[in-house]
C-alpha atoms as a PDB file:
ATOM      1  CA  UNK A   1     117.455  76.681 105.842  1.00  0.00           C
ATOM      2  CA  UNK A   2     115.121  79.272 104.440  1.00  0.00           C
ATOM      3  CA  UNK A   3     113.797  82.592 106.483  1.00  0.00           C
ATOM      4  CA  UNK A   4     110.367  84.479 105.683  1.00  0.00           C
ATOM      5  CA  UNK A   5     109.845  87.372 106.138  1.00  0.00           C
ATOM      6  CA  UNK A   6     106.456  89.140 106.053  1.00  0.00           C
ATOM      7  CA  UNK A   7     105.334  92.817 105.515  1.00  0.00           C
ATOM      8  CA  UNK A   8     102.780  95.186 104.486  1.00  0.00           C
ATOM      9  CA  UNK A   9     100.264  94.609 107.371  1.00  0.00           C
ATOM     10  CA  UNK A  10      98.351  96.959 109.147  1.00  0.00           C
ATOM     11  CA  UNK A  11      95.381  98.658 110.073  1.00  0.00           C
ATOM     12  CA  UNK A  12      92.520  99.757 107.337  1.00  0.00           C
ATOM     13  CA  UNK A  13      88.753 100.394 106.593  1.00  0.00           C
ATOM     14  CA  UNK A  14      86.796  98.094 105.699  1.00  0.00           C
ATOM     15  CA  UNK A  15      86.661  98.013 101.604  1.00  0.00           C
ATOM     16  CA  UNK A  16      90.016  98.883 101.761  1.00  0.00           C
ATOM     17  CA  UNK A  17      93.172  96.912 100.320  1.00  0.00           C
ATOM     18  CA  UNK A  18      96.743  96.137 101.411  1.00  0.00           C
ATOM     19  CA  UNK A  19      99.323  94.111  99.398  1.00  0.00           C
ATOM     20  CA  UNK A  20     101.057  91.832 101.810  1.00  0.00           C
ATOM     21  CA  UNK A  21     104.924  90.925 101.133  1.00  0.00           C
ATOM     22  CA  UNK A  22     107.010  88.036 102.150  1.00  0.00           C
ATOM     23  CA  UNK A  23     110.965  88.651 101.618  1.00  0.00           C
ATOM     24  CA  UNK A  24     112.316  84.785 101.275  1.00  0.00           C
ATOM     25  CA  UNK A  25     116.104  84.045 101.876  1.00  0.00           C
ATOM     26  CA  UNK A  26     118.242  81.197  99.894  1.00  0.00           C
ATOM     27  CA  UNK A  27     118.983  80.622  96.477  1.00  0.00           C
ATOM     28  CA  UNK A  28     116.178  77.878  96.079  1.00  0.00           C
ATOM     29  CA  UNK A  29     113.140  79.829  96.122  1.00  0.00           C
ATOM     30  CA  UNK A  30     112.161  79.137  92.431  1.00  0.00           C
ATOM     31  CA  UNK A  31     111.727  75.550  93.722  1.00  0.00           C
ATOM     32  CA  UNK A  32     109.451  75.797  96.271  1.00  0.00           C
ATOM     33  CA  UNK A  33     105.294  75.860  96.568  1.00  0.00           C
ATOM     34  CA  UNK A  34     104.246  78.986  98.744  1.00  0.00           C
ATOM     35  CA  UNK A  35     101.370  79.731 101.004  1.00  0.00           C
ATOM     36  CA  UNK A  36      99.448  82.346 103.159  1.00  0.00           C
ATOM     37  CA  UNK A  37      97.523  81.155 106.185  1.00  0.00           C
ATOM     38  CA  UNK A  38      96.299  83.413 108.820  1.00  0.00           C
ATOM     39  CA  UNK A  39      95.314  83.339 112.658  1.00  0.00           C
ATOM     40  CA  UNK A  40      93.320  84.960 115.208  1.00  0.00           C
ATOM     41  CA  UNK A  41      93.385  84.638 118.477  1.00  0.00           C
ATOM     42  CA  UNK A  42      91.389  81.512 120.049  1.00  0.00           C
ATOM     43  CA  UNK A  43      91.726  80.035 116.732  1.00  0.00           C
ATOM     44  CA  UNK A  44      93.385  77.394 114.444  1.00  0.00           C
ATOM     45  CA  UNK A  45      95.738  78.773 111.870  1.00  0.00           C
ATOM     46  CA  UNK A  46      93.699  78.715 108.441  1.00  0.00           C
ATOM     47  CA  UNK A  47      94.869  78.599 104.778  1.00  0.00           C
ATOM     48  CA  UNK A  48      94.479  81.364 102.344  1.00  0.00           C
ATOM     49  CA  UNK A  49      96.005  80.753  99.863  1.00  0.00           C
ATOM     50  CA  UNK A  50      98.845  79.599  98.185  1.00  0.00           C
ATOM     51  CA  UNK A  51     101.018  79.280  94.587  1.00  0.00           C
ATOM     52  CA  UNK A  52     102.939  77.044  92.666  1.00  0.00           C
ATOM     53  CA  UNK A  53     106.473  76.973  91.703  1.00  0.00           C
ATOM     54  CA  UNK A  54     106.099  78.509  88.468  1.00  0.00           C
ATOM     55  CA  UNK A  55     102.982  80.937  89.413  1.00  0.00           C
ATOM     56  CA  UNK A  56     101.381  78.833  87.219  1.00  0.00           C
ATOM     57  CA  UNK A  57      98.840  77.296  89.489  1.00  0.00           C
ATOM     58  CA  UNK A  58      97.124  79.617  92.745  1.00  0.00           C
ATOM     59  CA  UNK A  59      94.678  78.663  95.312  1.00  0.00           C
ATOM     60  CA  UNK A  60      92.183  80.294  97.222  1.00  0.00           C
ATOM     61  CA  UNK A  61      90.102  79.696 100.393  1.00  0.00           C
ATOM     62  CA  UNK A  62      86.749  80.339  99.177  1.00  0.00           C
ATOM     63  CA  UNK A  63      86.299  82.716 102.165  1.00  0.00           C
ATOM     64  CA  UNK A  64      88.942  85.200 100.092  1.00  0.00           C
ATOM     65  CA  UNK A  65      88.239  84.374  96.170  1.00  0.00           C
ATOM     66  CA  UNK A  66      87.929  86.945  93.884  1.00  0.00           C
ATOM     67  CA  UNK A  67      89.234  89.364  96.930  1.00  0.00           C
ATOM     68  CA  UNK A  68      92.752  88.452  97.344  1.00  0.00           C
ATOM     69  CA  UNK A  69      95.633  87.688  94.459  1.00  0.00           C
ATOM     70  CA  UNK A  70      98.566  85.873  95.293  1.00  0.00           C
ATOM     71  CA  UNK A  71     101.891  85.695  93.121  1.00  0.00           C
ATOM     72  CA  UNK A  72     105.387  85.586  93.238  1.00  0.00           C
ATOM     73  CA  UNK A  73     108.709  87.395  91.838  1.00  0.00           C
ATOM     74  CA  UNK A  74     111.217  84.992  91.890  1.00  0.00           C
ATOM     75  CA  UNK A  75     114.125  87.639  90.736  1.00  0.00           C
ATOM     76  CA  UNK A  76     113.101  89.255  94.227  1.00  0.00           C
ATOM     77  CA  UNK A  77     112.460  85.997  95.931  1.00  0.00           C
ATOM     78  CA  UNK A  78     109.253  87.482  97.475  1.00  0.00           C
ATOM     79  CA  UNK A  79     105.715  86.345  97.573  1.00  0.00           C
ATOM     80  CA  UNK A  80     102.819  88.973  97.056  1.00  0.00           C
ATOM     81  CA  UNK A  81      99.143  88.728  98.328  1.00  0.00           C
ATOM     82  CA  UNK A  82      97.434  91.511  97.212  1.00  0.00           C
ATOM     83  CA  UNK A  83      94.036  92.212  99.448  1.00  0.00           C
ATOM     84  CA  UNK A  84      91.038  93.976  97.916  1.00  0.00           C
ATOM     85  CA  UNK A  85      87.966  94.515 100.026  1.00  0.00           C
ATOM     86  CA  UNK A  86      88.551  93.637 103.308  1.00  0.00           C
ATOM     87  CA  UNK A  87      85.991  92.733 105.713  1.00  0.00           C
ATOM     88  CA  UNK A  88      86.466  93.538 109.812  1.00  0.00           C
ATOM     89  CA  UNK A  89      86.616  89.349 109.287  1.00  0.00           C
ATOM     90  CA  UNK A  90      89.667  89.424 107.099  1.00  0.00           C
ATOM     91  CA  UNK A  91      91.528  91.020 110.826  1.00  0.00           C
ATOM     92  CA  UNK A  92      94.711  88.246 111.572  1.00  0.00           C
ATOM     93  CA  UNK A  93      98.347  87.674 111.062  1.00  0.00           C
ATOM     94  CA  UNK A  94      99.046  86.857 108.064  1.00  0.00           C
ATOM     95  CA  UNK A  95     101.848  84.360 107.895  1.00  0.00           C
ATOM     96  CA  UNK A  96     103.865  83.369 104.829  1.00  0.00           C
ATOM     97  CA  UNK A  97     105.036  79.520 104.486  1.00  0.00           C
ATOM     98  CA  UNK A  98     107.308  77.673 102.060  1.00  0.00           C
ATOM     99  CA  UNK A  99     107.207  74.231 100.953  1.00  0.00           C
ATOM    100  CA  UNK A 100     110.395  72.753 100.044  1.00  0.00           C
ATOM    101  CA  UNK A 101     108.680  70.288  97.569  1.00  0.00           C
ATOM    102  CA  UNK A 102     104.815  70.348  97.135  1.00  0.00           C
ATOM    103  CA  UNK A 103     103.362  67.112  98.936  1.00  0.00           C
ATOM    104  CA  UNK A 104      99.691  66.943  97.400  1.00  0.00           C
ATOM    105  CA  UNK A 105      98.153  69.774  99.158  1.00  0.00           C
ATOM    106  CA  UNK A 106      98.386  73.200  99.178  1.00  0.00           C
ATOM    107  CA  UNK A 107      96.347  73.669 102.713  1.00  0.00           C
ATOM    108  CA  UNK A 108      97.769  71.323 104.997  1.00  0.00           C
ATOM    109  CA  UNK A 109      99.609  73.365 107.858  1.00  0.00           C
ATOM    110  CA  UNK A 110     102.093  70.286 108.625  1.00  0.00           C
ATOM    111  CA  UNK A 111     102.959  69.768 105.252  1.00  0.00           C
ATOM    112  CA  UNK A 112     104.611  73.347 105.383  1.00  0.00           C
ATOM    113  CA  UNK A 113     108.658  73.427 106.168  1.00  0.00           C
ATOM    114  CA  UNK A 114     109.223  76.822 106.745  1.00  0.00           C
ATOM    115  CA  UNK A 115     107.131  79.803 108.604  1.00  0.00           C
ATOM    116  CA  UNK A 116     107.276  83.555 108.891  1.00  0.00           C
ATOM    117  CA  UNK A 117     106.748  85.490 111.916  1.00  0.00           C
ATOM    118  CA  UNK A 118     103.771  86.827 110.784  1.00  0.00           C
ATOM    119  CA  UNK A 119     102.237  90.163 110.269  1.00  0.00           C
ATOM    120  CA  UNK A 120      98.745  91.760 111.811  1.00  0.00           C
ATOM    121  CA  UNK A 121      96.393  92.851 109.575  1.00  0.00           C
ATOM    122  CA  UNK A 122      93.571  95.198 111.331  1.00  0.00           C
ATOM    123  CA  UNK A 123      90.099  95.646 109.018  1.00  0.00           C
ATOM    124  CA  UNK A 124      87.758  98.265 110.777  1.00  0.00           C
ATOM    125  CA  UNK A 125      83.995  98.247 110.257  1.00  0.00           C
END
């Protein structure tokens, strides 16, 4: 069993950054494929993006390329996204997910094993 937890969310300008954290338990977190998604209210639960085992490999939703940078410290067991420019659109929780073994896609919501609580992220105009 694996626990996520997220942090670093909270309210800022628009243009403004915040680097997102996600604190994973177990000693098998070098093995598995990460992802953000986020949600707002009313809403499905969207990917944004996600990273390999290694950190070899990321992925982006093209709403957040070139904004946002995902990676991973494995000595920590954490995931990072780091946020640059938000937009009053970027405003959800932000939840971290863990795959235990990467199924052929990196976006797939059901394909995920494990979830995080989440954390709010607030962009004002």
């Amino acid at each position: 069993q694996v626990q996520l937890v997220e942090s670093g969310g909270g309210l800022v300008q628009a243009g403004g950054s915040l680097r997102l954290s996600c604190a994973a338990s177990g000693r098998t977190f070098s093995t598995y494929f990460m992802g953000w998604f986020r949600q707002t209210p009313g809403k499905e639960r969207e990917f944004v993006a996600a990273i390999s085992r290694s950190g070899g490999t990321t992925y982006y939703a093209d709403s957040v390329k070139g904004r946002f940078t995902i990676s991973r410290d494995s000595t920590k067991n954490t995931v990072f996204v780091q946020m640059k420019g938000l937009k009053p659109e970027d405003t959800a929780i932000y939840y971290c997910a863990a795959q235990e073994r990467y199924r052929g896609s990196y976006s797939l919501i059901n394909l995920y094993d494990y979830w995080g609580q989440g954390t709010q992220v607030t962009v004002s105009s």
